[in-house]
C-alpha atoms as a PDB file:
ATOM      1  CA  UNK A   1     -26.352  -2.481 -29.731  1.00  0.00           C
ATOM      2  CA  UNK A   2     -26.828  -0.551 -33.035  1.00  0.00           C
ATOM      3  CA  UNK A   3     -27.166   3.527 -33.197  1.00  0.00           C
ATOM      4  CA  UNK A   4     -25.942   5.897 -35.338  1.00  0.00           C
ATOM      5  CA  UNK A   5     -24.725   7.953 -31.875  1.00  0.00           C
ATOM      6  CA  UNK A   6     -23.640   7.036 -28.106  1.00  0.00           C
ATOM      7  CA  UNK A   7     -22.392   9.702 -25.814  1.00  0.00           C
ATOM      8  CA  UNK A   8     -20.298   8.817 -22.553  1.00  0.00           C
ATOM      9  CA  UNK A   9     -21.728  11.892 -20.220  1.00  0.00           C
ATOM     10  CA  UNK A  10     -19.719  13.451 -17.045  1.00  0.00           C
ATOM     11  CA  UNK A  11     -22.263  11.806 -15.108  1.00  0.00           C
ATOM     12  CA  UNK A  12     -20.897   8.106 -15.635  1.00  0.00           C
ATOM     13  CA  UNK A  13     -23.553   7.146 -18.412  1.00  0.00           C
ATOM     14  CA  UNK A  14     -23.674   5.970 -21.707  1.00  0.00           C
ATOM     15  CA  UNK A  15     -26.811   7.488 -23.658  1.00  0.00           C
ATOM     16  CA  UNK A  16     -28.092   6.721 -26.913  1.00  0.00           C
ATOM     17  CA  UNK A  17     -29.560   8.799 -29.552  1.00  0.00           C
ATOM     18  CA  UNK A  18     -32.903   9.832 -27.560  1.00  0.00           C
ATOM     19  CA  UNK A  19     -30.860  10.329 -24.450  1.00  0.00           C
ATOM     20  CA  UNK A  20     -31.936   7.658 -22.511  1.00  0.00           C
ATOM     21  CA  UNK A  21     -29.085   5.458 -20.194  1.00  0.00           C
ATOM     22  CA  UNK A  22     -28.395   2.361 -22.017  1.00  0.00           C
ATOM     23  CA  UNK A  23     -25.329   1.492 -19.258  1.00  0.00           C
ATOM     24  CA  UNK A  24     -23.494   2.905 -16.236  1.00  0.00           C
ATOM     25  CA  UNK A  25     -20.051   3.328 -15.625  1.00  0.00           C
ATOM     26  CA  UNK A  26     -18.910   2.466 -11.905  1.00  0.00           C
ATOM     27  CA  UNK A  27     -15.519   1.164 -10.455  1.00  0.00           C
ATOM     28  CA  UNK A  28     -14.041   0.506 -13.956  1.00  0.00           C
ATOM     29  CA  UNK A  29     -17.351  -1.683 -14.952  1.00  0.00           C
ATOM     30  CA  UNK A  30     -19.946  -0.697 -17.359  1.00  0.00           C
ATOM     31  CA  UNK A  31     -23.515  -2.017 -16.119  1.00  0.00           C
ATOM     32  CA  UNK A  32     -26.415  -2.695 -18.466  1.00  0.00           C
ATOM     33  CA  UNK A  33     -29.137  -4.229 -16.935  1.00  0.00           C
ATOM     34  CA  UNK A  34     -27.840  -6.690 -13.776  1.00  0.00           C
ATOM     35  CA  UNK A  35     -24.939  -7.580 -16.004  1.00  0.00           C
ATOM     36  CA  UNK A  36     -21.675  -6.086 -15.800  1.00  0.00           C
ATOM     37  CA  UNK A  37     -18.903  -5.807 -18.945  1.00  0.00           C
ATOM     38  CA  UNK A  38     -15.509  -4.673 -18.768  1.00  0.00           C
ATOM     39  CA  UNK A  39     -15.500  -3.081 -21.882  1.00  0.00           C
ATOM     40  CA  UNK A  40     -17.967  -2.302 -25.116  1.00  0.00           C
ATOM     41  CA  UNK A  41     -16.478  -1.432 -28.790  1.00  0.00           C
ATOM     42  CA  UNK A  42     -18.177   0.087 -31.862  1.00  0.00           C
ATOM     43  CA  UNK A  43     -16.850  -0.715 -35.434  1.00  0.00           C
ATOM     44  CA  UNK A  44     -17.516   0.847 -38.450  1.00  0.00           C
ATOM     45  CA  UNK A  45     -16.597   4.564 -39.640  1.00  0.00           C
ATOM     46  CA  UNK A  46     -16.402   6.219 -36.590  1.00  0.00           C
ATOM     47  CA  UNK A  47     -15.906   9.709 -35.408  1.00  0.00           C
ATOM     48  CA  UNK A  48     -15.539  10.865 -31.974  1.00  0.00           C
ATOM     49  CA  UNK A  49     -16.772  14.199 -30.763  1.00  0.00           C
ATOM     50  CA  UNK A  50     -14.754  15.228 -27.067  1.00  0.00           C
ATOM     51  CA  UNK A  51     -15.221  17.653 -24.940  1.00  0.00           C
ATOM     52  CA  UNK A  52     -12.184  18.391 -23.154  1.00  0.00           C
ATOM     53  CA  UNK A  53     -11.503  18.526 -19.767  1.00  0.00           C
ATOM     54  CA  UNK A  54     -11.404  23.305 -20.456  1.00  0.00           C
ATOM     55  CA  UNK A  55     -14.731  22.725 -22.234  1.00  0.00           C
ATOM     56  CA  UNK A  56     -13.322  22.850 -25.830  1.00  0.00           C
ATOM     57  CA  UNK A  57     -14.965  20.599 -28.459  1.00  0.00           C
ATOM     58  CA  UNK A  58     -13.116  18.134 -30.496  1.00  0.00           C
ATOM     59  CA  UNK A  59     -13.836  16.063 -33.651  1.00  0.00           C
ATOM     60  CA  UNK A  60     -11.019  13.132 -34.633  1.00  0.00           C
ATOM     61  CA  UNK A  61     -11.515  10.108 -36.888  1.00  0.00           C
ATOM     62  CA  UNK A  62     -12.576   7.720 -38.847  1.00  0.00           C
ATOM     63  CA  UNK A  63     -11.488   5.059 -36.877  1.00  0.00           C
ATOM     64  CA  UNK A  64     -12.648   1.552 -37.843  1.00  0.00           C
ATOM     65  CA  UNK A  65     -13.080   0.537 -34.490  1.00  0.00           C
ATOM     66  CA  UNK A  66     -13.378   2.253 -31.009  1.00  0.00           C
ATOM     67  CA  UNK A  67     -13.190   0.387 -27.432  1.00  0.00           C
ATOM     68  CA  UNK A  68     -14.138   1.682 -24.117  1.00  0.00           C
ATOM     69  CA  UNK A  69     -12.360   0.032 -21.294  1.00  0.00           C
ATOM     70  CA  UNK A  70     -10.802   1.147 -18.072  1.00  0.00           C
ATOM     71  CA  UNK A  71     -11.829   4.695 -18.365  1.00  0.00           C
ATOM     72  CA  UNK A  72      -9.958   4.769 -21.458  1.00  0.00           C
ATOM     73  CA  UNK A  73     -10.991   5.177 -25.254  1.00  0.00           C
ATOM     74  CA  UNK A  74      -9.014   3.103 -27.700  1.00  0.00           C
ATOM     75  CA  UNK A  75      -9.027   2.882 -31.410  1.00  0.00           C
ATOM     76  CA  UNK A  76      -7.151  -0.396 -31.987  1.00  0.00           C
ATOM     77  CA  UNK A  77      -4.406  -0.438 -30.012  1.00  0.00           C
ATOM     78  CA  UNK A  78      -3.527   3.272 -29.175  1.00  0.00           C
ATOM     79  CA  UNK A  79      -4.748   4.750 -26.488  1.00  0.00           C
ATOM     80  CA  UNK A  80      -7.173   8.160 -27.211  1.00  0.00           C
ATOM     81  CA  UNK A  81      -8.106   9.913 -24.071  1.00  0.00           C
ATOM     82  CA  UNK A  82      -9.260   8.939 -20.853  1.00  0.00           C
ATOM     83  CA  UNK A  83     -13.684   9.104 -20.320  1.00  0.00           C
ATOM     84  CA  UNK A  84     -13.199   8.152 -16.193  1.00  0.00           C
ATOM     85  CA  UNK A  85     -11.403  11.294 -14.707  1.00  0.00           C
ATOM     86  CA  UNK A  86      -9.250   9.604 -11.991  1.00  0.00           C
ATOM     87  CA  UNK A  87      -5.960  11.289 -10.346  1.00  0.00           C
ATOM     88  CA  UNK A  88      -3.544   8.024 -11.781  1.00  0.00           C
ATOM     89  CA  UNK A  89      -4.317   9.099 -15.274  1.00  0.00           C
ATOM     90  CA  UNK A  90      -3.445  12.336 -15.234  1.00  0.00           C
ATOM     91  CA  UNK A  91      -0.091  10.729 -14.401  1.00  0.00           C
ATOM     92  CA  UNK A  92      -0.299   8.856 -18.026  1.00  0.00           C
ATOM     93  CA  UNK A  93       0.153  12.656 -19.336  1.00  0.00           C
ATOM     94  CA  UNK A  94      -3.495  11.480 -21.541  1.00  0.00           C
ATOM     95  CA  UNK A  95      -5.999  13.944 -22.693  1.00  0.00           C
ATOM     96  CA  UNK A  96      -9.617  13.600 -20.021  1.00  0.00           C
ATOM     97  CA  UNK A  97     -12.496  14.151 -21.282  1.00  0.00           C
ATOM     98  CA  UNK A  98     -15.941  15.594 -19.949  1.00  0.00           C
ATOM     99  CA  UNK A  99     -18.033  14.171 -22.489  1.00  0.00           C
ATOM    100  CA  UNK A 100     -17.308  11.386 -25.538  1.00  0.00           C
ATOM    101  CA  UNK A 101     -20.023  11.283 -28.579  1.00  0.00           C
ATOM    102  CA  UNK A 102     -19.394   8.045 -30.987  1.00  0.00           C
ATOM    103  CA  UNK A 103     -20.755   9.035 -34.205  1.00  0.00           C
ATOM    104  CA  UNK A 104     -21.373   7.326 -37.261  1.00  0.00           C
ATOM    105  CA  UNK A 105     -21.088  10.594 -39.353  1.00  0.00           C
ATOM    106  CA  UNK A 106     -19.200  14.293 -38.396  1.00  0.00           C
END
């Protein structure tokens, strides 16, 4: 899927541009449609836009890719933040986020 913007929401979505759902997150699957995908990435110049788990907004990047798996965010293989808030990764000591924006631009 092409867009220059996707936001992960608190409420388990992802949303494109015009905020409508383009996939659900459930039980460490994303669902689009009847089909189910472990993971989606993004490549290009990306930014991401968090907001943190005490409501502060962040902006990191470029990356040259992002991947969402596992309630994680990865850009290649390190290990960002965390989108699914879950008690075993605040274990992992990794930053949780409310809300993830993937943006083509800042």
């Amino acid at each position: 899927m092409r867009g220059a913007h996707f936001r992960i929401c608190s409420d388990a979505t992802l949303r494109g541009p015009d905020n409508t759902t383009a996939a659900r997150y459930f039980e460490g699957l994303w669902y689009l449609g009847q089909r189910r995908h472990v993971s989606f990435e993004c490549t290009g110049s990306l930014f991401l836009r968090v907001i943190n788990e005490y409501g502060q907004r962040e902006c990191t990047g470029p990356y040259s890719s992002i991947k969402a798996a596992d309630g994680r965010i990865f850009a290649q293989d390190s290990c960002l933040g965390v989108h699914g808030v879950g008690a075993h990764f605040r274990a992992d000591g990794l930053q949780v986020w409310q809300e993830v924006s993937i943006l083509t631009s800042r």
